[in-house]
PDB file of N, CA and C in Angstrom:
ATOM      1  N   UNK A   1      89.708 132.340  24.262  1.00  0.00           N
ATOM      2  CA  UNK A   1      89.587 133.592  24.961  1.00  0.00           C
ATOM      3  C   UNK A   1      88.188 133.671  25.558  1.00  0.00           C
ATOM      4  N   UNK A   2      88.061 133.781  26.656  1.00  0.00           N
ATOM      5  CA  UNK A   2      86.881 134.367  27.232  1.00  0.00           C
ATOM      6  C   UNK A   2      86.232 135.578  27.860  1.00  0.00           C
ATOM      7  N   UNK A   3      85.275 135.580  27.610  1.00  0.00           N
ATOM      8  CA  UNK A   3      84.879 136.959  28.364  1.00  0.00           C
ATOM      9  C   UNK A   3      85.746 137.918  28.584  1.00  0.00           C
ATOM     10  N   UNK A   4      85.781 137.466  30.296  1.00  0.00           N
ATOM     11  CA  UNK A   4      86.556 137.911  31.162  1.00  0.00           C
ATOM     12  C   UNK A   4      88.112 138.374  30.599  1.00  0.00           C
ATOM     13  N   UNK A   5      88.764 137.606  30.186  1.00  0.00           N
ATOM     14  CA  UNK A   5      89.965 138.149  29.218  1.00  0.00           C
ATOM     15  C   UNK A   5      89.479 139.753  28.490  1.00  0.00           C
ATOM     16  N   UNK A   6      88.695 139.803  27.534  1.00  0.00           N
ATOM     17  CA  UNK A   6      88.469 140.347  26.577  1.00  0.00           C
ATOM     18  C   UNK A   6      88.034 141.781  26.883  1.00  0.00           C
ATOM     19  N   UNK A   7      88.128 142.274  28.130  1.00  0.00           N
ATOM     20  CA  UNK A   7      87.267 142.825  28.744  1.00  0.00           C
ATOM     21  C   UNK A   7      85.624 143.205  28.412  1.00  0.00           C
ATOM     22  N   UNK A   8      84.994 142.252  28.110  1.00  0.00           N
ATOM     23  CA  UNK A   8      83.436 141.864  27.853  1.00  0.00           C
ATOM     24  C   UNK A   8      82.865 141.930  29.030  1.00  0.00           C
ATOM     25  N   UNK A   9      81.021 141.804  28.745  1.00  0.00           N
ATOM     26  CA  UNK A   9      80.826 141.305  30.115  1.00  0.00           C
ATOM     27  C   UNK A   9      80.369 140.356  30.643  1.00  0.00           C
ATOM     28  N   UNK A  10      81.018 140.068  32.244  1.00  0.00           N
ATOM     29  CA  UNK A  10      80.858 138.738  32.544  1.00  0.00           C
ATOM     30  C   UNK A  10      79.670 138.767  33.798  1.00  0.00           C
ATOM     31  N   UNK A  11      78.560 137.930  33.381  1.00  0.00           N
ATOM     32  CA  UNK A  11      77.254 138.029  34.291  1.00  0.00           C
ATOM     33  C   UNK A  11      77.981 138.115  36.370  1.00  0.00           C
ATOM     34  N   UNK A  12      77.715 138.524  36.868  1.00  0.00           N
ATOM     35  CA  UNK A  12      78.136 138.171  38.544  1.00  0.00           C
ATOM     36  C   UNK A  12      76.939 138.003  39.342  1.00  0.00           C
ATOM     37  N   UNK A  13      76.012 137.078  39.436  1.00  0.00           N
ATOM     38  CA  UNK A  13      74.783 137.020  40.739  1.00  0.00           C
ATOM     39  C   UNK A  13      74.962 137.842  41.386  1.00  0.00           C
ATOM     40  N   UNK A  14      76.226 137.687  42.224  1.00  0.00           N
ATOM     41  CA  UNK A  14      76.208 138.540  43.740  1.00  0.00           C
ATOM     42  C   UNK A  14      76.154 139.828  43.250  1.00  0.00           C
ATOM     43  N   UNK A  15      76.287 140.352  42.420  1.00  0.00           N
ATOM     44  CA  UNK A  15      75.967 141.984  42.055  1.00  0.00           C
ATOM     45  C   UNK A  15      74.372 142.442  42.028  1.00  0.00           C
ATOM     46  N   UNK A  16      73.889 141.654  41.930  1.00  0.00           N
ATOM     47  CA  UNK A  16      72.261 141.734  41.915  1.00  0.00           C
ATOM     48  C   UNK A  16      71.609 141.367  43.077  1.00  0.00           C
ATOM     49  N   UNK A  17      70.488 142.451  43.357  1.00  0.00           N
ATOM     50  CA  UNK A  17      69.771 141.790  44.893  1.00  0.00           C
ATOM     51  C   UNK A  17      68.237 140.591  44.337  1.00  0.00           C
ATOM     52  N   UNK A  18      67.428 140.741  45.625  1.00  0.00           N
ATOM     53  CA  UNK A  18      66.499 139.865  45.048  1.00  0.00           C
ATOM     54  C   UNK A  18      65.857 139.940  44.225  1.00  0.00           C
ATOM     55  N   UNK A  19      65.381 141.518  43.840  1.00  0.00           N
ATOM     56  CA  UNK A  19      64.904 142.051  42.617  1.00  0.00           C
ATOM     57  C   UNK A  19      65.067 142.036  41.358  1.00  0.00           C
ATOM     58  N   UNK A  20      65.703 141.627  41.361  1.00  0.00           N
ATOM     59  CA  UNK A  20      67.324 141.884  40.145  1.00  0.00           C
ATOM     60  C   UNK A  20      67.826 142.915  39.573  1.00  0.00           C
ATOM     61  N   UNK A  21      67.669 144.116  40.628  1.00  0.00           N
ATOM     62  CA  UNK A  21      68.174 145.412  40.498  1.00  0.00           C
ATOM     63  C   UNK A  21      69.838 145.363  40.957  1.00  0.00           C
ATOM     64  N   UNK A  22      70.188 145.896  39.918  1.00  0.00           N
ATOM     65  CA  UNK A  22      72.284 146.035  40.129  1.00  0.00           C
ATOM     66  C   UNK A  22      72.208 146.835  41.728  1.00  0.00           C
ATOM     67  N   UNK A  23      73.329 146.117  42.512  1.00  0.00           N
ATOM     68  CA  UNK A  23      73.846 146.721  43.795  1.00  0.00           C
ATOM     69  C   UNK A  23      75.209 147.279  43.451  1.00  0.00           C
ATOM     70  N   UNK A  24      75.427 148.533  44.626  1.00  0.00           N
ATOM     71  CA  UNK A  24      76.299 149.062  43.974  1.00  0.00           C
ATOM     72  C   UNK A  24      77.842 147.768  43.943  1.00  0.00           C
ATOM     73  N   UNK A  25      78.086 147.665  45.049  1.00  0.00           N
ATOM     74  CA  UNK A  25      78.847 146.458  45.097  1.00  0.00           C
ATOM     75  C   UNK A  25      78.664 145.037  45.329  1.00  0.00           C
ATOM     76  N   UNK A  26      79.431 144.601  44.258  1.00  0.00           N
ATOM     77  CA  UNK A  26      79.023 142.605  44.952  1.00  0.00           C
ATOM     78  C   UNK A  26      78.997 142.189  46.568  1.00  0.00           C
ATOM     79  N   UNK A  27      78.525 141.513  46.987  1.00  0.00           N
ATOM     80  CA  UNK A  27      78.582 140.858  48.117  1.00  0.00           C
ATOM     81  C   UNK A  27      79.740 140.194  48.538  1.00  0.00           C
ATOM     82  N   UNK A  28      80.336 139.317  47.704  1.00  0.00           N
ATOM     83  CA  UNK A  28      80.974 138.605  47.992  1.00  0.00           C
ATOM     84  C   UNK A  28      82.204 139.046  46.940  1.00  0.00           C
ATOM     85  N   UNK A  29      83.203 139.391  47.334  1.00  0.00           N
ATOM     86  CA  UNK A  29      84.505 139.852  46.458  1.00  0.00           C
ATOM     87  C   UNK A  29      86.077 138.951  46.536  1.00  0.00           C
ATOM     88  N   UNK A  30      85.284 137.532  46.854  1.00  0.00           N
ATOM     89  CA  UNK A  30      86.657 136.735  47.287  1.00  0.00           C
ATOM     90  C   UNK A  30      87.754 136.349  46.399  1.00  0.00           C
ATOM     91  N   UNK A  31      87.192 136.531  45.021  1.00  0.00           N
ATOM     92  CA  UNK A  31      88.104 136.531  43.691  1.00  0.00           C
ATOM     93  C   UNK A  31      89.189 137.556  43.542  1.00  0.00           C
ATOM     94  N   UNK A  32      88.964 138.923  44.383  1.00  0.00           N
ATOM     95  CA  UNK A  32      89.548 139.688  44.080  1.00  0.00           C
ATOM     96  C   UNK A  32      91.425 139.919  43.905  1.00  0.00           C
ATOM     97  N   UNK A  33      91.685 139.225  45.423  1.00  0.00           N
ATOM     98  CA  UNK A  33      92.717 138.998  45.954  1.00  0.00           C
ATOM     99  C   UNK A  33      93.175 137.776  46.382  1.00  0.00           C
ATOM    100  N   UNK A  34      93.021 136.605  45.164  1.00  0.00           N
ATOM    101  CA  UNK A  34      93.285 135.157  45.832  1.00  0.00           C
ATOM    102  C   UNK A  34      94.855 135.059  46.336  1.00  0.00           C
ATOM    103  N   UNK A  35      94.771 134.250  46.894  1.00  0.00           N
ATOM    104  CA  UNK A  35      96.201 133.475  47.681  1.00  0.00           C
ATOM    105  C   UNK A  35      97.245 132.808  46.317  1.00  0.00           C
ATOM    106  N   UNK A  36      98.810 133.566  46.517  1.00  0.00           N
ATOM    107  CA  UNK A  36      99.320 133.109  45.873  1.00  0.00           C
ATOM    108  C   UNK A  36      99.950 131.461  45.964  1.00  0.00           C
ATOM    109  N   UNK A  37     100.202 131.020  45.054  1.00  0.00           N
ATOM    110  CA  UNK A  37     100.181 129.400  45.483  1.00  0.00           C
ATOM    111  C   UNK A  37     102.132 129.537  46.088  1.00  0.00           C
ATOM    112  N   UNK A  38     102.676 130.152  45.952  1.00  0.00           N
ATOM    113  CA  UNK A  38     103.509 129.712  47.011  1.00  0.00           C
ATOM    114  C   UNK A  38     103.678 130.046  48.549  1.00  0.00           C
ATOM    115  N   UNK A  39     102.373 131.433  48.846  1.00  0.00           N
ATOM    116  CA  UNK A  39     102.425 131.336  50.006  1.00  0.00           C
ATOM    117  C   UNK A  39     101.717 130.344  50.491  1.00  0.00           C
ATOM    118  N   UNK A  40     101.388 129.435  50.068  1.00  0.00           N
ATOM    119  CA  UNK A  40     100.673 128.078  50.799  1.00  0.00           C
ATOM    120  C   UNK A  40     101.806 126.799  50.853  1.00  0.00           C
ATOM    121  N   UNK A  41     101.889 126.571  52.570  1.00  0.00           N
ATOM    122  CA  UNK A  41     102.964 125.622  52.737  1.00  0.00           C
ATOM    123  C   UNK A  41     102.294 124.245  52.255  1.00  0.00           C
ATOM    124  N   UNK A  42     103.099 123.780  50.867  1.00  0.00           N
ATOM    125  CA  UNK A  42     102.861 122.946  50.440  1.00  0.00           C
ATOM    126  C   UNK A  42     104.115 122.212  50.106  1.00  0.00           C
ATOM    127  N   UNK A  43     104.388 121.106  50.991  1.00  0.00           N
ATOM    128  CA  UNK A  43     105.595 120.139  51.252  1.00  0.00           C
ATOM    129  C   UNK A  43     105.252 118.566  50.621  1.00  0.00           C
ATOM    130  N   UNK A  44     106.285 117.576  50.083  1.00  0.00           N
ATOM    131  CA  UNK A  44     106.038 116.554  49.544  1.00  0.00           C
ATOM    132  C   UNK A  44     106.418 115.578  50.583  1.00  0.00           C
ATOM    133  N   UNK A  45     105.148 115.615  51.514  1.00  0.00           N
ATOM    134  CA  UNK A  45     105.287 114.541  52.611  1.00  0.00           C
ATOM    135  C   UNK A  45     105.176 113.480  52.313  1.00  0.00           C
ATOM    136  N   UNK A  46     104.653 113.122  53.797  1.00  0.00           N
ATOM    137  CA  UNK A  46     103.967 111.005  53.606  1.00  0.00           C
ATOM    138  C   UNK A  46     102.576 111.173  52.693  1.00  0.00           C
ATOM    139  N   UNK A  47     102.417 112.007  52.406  1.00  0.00           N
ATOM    140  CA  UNK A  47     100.580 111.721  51.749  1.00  0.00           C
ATOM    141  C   UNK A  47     101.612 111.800  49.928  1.00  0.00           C
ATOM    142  N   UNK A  48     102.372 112.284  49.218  1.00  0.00           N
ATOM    143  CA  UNK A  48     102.959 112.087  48.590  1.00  0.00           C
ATOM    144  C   UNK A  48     103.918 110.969  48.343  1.00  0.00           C
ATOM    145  N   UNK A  49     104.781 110.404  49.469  1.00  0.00           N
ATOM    146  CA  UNK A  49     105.150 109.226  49.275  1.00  0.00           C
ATOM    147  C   UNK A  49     104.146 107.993  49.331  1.00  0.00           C
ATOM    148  N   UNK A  50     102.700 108.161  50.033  1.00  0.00           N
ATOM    149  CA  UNK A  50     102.166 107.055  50.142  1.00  0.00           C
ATOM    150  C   UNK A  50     101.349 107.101  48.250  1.00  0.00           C
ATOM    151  N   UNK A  51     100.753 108.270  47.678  1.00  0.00           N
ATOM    152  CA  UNK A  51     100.772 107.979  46.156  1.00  0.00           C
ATOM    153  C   UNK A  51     101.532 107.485  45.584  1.00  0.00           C
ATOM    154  N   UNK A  52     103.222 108.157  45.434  1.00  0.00           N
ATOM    155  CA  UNK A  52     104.146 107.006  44.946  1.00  0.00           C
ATOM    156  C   UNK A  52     103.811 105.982  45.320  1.00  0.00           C
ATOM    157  N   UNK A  53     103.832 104.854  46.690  1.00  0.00           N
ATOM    158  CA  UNK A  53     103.609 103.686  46.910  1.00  0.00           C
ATOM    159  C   UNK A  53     102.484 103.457  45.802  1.00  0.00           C
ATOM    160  N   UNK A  54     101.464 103.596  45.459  1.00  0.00           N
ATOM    161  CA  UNK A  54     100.272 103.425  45.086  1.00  0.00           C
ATOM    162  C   UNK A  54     100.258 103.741  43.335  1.00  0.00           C
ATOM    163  N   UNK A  55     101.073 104.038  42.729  1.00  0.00           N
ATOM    164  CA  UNK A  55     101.707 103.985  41.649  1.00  0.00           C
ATOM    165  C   UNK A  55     102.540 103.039  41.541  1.00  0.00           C
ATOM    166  N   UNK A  56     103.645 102.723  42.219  1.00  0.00           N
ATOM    167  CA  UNK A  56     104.317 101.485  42.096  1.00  0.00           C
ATOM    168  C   UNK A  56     103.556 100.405  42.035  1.00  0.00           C
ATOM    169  N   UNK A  57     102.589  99.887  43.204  1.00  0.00           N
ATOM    170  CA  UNK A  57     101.893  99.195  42.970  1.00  0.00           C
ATOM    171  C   UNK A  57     100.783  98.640  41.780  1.00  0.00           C
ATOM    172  N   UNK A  58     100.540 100.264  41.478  1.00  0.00           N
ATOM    173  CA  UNK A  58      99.879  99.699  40.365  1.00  0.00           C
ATOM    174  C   UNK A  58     100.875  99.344  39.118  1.00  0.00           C
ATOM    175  N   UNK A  59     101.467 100.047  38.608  1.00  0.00           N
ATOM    176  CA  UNK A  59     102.196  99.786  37.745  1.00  0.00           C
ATOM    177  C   UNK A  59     102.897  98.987  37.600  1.00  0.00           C
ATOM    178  N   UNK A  60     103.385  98.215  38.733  1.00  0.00           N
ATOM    179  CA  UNK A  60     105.059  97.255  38.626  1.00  0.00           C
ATOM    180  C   UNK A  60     104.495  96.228  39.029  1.00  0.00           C
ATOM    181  N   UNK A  61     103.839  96.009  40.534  1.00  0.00           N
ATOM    182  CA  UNK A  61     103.056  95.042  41.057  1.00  0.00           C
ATOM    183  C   UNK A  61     102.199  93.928  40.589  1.00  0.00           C
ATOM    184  N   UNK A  62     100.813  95.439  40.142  1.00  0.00           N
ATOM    185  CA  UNK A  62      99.599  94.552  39.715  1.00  0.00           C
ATOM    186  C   UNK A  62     100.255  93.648  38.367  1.00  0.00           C
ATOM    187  N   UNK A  63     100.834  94.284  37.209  1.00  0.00           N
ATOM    188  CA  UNK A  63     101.405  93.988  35.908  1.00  0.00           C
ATOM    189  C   UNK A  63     102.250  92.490  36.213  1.00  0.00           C
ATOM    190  N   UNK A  64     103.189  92.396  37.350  1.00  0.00           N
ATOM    191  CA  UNK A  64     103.769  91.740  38.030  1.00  0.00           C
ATOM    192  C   UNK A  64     102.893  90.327  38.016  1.00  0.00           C
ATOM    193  N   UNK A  65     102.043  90.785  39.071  1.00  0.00           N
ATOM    194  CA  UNK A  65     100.908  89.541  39.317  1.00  0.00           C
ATOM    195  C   UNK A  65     100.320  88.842  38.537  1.00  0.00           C
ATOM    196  N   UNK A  66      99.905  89.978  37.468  1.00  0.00           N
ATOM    197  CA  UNK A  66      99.135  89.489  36.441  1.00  0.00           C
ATOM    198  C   UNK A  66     100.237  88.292  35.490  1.00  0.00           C
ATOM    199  N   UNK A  67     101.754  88.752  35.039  1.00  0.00           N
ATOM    200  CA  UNK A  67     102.129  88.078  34.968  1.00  0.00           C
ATOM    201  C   UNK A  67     102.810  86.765  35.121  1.00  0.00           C
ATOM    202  N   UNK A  68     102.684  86.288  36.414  1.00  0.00           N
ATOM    203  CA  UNK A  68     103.503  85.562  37.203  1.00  0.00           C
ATOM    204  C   UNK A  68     102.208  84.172  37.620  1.00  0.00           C
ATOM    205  N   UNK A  69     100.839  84.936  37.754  1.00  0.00           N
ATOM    206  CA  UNK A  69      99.781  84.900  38.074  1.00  0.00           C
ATOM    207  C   UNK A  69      99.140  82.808  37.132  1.00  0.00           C
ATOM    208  N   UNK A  70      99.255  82.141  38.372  1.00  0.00           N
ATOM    209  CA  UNK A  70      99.100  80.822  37.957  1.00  0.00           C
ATOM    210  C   UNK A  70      97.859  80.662  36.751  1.00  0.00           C
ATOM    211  N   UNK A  71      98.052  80.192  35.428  1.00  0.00           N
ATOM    212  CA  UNK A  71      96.989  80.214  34.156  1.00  0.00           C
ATOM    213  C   UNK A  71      95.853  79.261  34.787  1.00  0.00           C
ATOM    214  N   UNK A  72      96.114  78.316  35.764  1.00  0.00           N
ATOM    215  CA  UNK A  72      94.911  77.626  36.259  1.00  0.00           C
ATOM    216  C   UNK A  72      93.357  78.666  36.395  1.00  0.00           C
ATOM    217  N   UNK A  73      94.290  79.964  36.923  1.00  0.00           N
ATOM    218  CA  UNK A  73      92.850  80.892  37.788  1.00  0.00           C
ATOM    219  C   UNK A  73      92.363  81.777  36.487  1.00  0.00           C
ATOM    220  N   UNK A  74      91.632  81.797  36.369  1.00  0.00           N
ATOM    221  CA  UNK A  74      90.387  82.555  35.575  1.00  0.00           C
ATOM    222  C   UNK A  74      90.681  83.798  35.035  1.00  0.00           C
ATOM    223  N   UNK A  75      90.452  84.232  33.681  1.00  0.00           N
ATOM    224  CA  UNK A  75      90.969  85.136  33.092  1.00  0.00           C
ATOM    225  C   UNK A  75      90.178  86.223  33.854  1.00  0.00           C
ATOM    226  N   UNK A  76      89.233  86.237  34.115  1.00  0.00           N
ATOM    227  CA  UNK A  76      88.439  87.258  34.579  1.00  0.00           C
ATOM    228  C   UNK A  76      88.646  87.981  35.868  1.00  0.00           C
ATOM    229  N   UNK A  77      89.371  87.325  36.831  1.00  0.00           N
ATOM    230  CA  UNK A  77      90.530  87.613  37.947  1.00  0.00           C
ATOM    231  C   UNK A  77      91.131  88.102  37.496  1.00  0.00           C
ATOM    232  N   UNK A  78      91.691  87.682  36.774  1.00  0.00           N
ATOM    233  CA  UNK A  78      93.766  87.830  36.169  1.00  0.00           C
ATOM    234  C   UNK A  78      94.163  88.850  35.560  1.00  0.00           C
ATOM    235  N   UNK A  79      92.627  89.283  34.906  1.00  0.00           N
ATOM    236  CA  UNK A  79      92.838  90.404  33.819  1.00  0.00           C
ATOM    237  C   UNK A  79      91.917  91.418  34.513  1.00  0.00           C
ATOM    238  N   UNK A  80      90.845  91.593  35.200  1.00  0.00           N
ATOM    239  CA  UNK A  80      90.309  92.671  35.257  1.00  0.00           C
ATOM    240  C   UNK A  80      90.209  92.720  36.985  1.00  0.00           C
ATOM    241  N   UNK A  81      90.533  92.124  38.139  1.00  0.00           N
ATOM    242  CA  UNK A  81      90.305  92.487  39.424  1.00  0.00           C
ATOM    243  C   UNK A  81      91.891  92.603  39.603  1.00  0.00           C
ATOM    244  N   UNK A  82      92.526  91.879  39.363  1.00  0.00           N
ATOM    245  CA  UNK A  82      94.254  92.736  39.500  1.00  0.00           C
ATOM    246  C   UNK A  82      94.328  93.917  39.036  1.00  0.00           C
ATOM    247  N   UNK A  83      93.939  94.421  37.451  1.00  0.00           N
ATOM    248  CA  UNK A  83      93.812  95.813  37.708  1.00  0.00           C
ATOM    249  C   UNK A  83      93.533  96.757  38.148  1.00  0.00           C
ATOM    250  N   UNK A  84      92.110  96.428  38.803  1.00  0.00           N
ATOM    251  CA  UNK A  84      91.381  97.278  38.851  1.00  0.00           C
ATOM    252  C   UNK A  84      91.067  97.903  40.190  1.00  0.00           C
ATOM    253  N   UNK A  85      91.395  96.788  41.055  1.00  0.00           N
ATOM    254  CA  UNK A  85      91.511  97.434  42.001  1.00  0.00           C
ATOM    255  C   UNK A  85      92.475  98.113  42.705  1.00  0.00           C
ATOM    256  N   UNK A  86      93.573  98.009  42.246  1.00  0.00           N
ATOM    257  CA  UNK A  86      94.922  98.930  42.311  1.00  0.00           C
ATOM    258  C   UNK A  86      94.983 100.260  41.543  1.00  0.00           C
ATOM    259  N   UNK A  87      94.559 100.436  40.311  1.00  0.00           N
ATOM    260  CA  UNK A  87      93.556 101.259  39.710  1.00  0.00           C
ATOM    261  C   UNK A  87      92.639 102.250  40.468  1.00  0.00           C
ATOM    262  N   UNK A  88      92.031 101.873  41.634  1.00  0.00           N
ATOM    263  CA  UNK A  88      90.565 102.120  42.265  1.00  0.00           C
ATOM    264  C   UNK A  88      91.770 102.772  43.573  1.00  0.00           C
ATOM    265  N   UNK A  89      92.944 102.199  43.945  1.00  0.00           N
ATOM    266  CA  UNK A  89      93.422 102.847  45.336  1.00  0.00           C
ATOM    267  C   UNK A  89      94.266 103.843  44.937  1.00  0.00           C
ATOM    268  N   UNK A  90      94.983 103.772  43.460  1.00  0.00           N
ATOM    269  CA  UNK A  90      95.084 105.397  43.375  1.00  0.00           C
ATOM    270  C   UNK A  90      94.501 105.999  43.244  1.00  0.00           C
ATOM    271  N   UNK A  91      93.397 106.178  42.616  1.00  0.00           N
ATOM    272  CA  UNK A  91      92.555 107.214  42.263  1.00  0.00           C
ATOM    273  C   UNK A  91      92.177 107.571  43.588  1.00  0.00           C
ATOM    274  N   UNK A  92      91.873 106.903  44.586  1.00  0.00           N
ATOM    275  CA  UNK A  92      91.749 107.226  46.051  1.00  0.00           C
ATOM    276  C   UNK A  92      92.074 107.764  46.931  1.00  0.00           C
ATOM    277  N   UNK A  93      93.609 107.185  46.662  1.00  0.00           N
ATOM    278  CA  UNK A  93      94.907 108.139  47.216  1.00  0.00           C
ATOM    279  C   UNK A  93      95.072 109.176  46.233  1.00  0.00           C
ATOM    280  N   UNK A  94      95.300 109.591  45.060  1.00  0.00           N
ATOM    281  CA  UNK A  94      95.562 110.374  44.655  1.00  0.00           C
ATOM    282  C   UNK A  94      94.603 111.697  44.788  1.00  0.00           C
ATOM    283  N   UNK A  95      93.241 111.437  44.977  1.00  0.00           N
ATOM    284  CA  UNK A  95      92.457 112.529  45.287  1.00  0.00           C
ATOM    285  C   UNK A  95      92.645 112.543  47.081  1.00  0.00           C
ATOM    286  N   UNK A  96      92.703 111.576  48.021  1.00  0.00           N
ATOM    287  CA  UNK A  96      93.160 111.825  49.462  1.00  0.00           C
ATOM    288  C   UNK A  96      94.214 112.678  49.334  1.00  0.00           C
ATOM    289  N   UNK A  97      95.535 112.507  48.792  1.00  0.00           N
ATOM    290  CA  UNK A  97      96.448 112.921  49.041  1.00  0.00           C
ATOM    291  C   UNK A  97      97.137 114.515  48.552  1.00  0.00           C
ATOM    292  N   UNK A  98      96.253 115.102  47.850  1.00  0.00           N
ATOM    293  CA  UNK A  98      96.444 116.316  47.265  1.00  0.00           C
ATOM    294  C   UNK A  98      95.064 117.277  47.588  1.00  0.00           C
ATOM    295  N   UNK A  99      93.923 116.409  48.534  1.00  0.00           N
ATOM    296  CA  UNK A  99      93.190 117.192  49.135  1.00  0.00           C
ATOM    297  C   UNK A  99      93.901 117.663  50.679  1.00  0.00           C
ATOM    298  N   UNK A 100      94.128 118.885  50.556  1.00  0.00           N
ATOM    299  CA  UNK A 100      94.903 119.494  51.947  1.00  0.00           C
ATOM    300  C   UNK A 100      93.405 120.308  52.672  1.00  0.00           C
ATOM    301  N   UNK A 101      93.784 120.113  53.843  1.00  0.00           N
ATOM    302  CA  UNK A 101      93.263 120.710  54.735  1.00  0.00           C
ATOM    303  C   UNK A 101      93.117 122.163  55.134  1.00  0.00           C
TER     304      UNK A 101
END
């Protein structure tokens, strides 16, 4: 439980001027009335199918490679740059693809 729940009190900057004398109202009141999340058109496009791609890959692919993956070449390839960099393009895509505009 915090504060704010509890009805306690919760410090606000913008309520204070440079002085640090209380104003009657905050400055900035953008908390007041946020946006409900379904009025925001949010559809499971290509930026969603291209994460799936990027999950498959990592998961089925890289695992794939690694297994199939000729024992001549170097464990240090085999085991940590097949992961990791498939690893490295979701996390990429996955923060690209759920950052909306």
């Amino acid at each position: 439980m915090t504060s704010s729940d509890d009805g306690g009190y919760v410090h606000d900057p913008s309520a204070f001027d440079e002085d640090g004398e209380r104003t009657a109202v905050a400055d900035d009141d953008s908390t007041a009335d946020p946006a409900h999340p379904e009025s925001v058109d949010r559809e499971f496009d290509w930026r969603g199918w291209t994460v799936v791609g990027m999950i498959v890959l990592t998961f089925i692919v890289a695992p794939a490679a690694i297994t199939f993956w000729p024992p001549d070449v170097g464990y240090r390839f085999a085991l940590l740059s097949l992961p990791l960099f498939p690893a490295v393009l979701l996390a990429l895509a996955a923060v690209w693809g759920t950052t909306r505009p």
